[in-house]
Protein backbone atom coordinates (compact mmCIF):
# COMPACT_ATOMS: atom_id res chain seq x y z
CA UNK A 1 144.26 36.85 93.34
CA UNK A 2 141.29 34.23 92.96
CA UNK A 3 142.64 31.47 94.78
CA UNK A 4 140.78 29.06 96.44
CA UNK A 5 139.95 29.27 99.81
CA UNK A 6 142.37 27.94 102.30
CA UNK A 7 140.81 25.43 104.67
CA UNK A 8 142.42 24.53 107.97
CA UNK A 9 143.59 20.36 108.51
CA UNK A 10 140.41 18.74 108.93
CA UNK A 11 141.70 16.36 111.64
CA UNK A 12 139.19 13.72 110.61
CA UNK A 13 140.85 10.57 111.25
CA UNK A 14 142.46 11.59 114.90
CA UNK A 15 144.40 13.49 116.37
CA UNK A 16 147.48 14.14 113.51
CA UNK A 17 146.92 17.04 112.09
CA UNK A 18 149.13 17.61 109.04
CA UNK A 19 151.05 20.92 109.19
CA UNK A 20 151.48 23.32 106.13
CA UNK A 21 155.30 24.34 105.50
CA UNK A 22 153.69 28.27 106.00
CA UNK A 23 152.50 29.27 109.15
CA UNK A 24 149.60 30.97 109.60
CA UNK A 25 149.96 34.81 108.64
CA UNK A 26 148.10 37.52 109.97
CA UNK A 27 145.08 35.43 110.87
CA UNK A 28 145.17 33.37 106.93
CA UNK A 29 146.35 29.98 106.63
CA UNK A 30 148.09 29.36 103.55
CA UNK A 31 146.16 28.05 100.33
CA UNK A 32 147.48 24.27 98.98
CA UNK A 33 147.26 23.91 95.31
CA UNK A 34 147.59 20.30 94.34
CA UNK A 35 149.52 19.85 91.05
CA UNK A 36 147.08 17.77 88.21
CA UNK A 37 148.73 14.65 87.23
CA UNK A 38 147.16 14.01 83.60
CA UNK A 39 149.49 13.76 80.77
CA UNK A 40 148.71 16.50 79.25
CA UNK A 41 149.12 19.02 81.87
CA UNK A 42 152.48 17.23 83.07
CA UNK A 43 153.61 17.82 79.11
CA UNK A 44 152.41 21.46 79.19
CA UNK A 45 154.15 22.29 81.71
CA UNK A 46 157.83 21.69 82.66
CA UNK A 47 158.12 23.91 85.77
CA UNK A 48 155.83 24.71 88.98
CA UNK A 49 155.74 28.34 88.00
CA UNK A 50 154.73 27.65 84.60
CA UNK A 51 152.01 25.79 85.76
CA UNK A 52 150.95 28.81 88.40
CA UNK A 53 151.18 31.20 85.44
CA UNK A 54 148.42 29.02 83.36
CA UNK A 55 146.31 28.28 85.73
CA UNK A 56 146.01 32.41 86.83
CA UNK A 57 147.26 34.24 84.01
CA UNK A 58 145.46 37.44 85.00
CA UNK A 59 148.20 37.08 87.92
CA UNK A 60 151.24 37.10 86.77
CA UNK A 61 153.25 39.87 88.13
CA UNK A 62 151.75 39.25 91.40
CA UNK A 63 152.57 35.65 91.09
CA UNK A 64 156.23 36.74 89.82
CA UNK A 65 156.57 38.86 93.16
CA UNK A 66 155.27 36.16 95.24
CA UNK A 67 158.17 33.94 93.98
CA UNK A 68 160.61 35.98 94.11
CA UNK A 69 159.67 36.86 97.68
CA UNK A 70 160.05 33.02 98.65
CA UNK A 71 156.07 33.25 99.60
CA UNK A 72 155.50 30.10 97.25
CA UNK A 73 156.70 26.51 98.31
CA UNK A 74 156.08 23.01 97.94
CA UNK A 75 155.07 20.56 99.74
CA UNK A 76 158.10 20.30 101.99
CA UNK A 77 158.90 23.57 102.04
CA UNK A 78 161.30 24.53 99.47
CA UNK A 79 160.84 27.84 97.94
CA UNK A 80 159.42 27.30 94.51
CA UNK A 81 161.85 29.42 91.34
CA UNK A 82 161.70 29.60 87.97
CA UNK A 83 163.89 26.35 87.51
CA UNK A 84 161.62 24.16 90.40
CA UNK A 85 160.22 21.23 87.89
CA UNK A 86 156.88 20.20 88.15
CA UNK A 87 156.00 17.26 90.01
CA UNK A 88 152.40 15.41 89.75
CA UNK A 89 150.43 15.29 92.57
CA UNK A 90 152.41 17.42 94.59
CA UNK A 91 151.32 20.99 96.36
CA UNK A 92 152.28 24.25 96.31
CA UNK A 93 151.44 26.08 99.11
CA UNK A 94 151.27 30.42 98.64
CA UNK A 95 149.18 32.69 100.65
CA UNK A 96 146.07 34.55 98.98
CA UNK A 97 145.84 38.34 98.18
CA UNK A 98 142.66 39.40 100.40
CA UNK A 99 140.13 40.83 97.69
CA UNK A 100 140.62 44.30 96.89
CA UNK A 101 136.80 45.95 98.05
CA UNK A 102 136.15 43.73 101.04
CA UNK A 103 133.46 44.61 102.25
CA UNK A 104 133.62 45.42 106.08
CA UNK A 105 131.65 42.63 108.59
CA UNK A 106 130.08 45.21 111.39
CA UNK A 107 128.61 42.26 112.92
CA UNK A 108 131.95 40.70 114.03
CA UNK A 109 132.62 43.51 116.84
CA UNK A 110 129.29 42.34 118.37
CA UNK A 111 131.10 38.40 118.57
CA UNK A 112 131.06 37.40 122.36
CA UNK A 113 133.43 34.79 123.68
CA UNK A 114 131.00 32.05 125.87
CA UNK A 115 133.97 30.25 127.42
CA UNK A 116 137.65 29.87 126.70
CA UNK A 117 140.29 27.57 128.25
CA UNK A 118 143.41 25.21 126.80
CA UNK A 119 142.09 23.30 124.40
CA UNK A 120 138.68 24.85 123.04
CA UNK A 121 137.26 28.69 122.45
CA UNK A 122 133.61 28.68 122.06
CA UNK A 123 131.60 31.84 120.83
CA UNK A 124 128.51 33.29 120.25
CA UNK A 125 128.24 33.95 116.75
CA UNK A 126 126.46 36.82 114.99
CA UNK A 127 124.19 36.71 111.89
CA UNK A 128 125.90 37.57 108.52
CA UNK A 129 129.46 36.51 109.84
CA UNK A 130 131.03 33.90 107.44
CA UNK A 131 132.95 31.41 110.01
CA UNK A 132 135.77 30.77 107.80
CA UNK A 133 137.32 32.50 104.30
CA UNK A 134 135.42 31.62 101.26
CA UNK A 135 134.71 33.41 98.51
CA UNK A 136 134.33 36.88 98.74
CA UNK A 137 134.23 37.00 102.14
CA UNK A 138 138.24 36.46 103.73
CA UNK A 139 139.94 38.86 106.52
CA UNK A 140 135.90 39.60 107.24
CA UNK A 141 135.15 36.48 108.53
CA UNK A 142 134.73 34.79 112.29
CA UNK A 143 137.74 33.01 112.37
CA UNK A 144 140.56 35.69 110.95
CA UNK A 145 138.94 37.78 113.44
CA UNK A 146 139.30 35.99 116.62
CA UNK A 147 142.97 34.77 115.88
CA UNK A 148 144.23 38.60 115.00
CA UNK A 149 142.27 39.75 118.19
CA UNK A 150 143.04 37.01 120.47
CA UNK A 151 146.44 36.19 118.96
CA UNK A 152 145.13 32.14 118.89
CA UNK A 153 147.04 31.35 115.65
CA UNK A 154 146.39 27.86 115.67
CA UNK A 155 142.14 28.43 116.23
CA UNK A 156 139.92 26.35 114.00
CA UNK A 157 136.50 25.38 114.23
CA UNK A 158 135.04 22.32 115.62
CA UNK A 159 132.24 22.30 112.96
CA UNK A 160 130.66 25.15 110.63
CA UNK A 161 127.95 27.58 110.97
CA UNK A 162 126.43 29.25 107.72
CA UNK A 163 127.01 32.88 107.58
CA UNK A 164 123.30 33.81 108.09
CA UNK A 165 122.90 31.59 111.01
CA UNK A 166 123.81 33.04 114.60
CA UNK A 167 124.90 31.35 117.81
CA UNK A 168 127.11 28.90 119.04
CA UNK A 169 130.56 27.58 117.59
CA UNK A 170 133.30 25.54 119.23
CA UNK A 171 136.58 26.08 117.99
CA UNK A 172 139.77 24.07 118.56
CA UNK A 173 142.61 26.60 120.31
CA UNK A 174 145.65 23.48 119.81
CA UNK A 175 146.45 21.42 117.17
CA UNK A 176 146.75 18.25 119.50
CA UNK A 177 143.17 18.16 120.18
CA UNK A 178 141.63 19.19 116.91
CA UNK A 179 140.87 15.75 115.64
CA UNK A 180 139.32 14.98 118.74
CA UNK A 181 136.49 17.22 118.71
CA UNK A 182 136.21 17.36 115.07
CA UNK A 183 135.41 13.67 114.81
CA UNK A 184 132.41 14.39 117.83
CA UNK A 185 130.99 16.53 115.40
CA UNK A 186 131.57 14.02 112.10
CA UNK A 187 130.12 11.77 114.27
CA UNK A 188 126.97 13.39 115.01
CA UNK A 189 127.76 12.70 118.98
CA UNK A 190 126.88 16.06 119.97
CA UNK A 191 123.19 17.44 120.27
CA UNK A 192 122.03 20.64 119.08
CA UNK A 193 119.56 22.47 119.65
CA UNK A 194 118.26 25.41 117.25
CA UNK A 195 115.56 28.31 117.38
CA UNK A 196 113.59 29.61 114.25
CA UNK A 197 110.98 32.20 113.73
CA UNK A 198 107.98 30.72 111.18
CA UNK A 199 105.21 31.32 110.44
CA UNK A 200 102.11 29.74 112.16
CA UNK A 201 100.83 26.48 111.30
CA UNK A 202 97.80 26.65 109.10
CA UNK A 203 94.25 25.98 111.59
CA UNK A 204 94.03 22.08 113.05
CA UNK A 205 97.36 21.54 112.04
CA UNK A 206 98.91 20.99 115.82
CA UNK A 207 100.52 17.59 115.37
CA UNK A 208 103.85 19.21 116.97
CA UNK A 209 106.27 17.91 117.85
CA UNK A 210 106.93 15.97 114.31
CA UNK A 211 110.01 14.10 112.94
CA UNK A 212 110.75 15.32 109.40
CA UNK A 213 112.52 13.18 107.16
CA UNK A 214 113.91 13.33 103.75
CA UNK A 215 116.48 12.66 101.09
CA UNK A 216 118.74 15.92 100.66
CA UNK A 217 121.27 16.45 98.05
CA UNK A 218 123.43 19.39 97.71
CA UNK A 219 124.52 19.58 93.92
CA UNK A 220 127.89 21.76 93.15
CA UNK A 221 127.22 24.93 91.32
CA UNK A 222 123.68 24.57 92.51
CA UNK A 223 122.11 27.60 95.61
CA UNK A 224 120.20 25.86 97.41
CA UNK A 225 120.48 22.10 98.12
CA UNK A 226 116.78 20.14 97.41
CA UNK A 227 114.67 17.25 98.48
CA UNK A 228 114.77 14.45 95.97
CA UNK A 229 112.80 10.72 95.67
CA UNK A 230 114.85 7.73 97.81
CA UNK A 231 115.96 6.79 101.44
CA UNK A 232 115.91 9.57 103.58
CA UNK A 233 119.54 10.49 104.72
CA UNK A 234 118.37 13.67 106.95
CA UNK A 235 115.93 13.79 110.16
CA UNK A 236 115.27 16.78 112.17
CA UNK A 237 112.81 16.64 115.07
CA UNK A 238 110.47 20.15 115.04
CA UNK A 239 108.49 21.87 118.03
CA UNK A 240 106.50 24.49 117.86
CA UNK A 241 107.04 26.21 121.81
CA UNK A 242 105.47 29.60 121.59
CA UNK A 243 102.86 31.38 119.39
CA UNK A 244 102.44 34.93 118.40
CA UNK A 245 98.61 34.83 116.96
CA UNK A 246 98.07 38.83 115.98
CA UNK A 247 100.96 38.36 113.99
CA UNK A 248 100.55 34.73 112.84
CA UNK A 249 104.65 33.81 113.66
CA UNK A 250 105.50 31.07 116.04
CA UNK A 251 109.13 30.36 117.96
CA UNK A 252 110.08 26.89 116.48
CA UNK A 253 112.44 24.57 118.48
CA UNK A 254 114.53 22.65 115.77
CA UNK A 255 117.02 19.43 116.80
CA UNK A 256 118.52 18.06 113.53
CA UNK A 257 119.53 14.73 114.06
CA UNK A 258 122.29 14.69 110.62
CA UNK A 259 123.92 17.49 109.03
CA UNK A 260 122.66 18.25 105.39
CA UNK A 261 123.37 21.50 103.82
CA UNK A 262 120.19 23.87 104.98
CA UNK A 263 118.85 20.90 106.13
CA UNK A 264 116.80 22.93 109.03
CA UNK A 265 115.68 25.49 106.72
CA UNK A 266 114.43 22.89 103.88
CA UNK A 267 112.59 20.99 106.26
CA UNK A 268 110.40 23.88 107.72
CA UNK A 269 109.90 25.02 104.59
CA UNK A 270 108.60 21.65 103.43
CA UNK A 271 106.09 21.52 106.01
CA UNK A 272 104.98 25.53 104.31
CA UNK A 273 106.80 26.88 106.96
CA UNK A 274 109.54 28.89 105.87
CA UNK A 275 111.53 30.36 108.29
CA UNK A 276 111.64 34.10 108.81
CA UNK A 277 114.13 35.99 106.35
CA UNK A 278 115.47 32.67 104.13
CA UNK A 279 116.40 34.15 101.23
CA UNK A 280 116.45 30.65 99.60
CA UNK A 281 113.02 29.44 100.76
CA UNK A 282 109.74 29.60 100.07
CA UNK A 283 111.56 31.64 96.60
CA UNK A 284 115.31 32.19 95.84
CA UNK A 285 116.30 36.05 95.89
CA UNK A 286 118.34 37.43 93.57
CA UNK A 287 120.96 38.13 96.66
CA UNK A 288 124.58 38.12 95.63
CA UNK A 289 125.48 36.64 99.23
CA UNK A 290 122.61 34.76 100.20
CA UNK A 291 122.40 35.97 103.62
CA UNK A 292 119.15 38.51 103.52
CA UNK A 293 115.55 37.87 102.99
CA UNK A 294 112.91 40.02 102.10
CA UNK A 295 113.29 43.78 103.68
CA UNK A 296 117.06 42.63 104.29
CA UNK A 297 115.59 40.77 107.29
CA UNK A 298 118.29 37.86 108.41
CA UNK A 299 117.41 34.79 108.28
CA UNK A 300 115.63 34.03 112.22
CA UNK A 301 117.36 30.99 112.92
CA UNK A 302 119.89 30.58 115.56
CA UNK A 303 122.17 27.59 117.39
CA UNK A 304 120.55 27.87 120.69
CA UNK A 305 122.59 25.15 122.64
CA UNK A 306 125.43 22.66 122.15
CA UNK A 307 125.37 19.66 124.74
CA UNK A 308 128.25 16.79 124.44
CA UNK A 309 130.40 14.61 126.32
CA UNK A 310 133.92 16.20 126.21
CA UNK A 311 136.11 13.65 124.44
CA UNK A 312 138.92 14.15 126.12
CA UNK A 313 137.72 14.22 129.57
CA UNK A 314 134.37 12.53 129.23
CA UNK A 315 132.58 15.37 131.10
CA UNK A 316 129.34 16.59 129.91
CA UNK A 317 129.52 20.01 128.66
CA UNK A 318 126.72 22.43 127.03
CA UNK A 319 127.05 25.99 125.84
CA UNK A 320 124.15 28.08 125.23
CA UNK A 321 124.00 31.58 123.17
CA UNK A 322 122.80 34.50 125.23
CA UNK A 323 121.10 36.05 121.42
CA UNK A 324 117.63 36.55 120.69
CA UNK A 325 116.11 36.35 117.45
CA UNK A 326 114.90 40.20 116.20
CA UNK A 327 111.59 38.99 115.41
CA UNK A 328 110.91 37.55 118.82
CA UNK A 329 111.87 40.01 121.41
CA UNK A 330 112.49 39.38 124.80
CA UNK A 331 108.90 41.59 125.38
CA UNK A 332 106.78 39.30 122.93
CA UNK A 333 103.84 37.30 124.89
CA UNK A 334 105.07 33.36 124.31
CA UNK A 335 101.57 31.65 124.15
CA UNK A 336 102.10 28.08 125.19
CA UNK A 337 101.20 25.67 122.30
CA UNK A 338 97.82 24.27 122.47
């Protein structure tokens, strides 16, 4: 059933965290539909189901079953029948049919667990592992994973990591501190550190390290987000720490200092230096995930190391991935930057 994607509380404004009327099942949190309050939908359509019916017709006897079954509710629970009237504004909560030909996520048996106690679970992500359900990609993903394997039912993440990025993510285990360490993140209070594979600077151009700035916008229905005229909104602070000369790459050390979508991977390849397997930059592949560059190399960037002061207990903490990028292996000669 094309629903949307469910997405987990956010948490954003402290530590409430709203609670669905359907727990979490098998490692899926329920999907909230929010019913349109225009006058002409509201005069369409009398009843909830109705509604449901129209907006997926190509689902109907699943969405029949589904009702029947009790597996559709609103808001505050109640188990949505034929006779439930439709009421603006309010939500309908039903859990989403994993896609038929999912295709299976190798990658996520190679996902190592960096530390684990109460309140947070943080791991070292692979490449091509989406962290939550979106699209095509649902029970394949980083977080259905780790709460069917490590029966966490309430684990979300702290903040997101695209699927063709690798390294580290913080995740939430309770509810009670979500907000908490979701708001560090909002808030751009924790410092990250990131690793990319590039290609060498052209001759005489050594001025490293540079701050990068720029105006990024992310358009909907649009790949890849773009650098556009006015105030820059996104700063990222670039090093280059190692060279390889016979094969012109270098090992780029990356701190963004905001959070724009590809924000790290627009900026290098701004300065002509795009990084290693982008299938977006320096020219968009025809890649129906976006995860692959050219030779189905992944893209070589990776979340080093994630430094903050805990929010709860005001400790400093930092996690650091163990992962090295495939094109710079542990053997490679790191030249020190001139």
């Amino acid at each position: 059933m094309p629903l949307p994607s469910s997405s987990p509380p956010s948490g954003r404004r402290g530590p409430a965290v709203h609670v669905p009327p359907l727990p979490v099942r098998d490692g899926l949190n329920p999907t909230r539909l929010v019913l349109p309050h225009d006058d002409a939908t509201v005069a369409a359509h009398p009843t909830a189901l109705g509604w449901l019916l129209a907006r997926f017709p190509d689902d109907a006897p699943r969405l029949h079953e589904k009702v029947a079954a009790g597996e559709v509710v609103t808001g505050d629970g109640t188990p949505v029948t034929a006779a439930t009237p439709y009421a603006p504004r309010g939500f309908l909560y039903l859990y989403r049919d994993p896609p038929d030909a999912e295709p299976t996520v190798p990658a996520l048996a190679d996902v190592t667990v960096l530390h684990r106690d109460d309140d947070l679970l943080v791991v070292d992500k692979p490449h091509l592992v989406a962290t939550m359900p979106r699209g095509r990609w649902v029970t394949q993903t980083l977080l259905v994973h780790l709460r069917r394997t490590l029966d966490l039912p309430d684990l979300v993440p702290a903040h997101r990591l695209d699927r063709p990025t690798a390294g580290v993510l913080v995740l939430t285990v309770r509810p009670q501190v979500r907000g908490a360490y979701q708001t560090l993140f909002q808030e751009r209070r924790a410092a990250k550190v990131y690793e990319a594979v590039a290609p060498l600077p052209a001759p005489g151009d050594d001025a490293f390290p540079r701050l990068v700035r720029s105006r990024i916008v992310k358009e909907r229905g649009v790949v890849r987000a773009q650098e556009v005229p006015g105030e820059p909104n996104a700063e990222s602070r670039v090093d280059l720490v190692a060279r390889d000369e016979a094969r012109g790459l270098g090992l780029y050390r990356l701190e963004p200092r905001t959070g724009k979508t590809h924000q790290l991977r627009l900026h290098l390849a701004s300065l002509g230096l795009p990084i290693l397997g982008d299938p977006f930059w320096p020219v968009l592949l025809d890649d129906d995930d976006g995860a692959a560059g050219p030779d189905g190399v992944p893209l070589q960037l990776l979340a080093r190391s994630l430094t903050f002061d805990d929010p709860l207990t005001g400790r400093p903490r930092t996690f650091t991935s163990q992962r090295r990028l495939a094109a710079w292996p542990a053997d490679r000669v790191r030249e020190s930057q001139p």
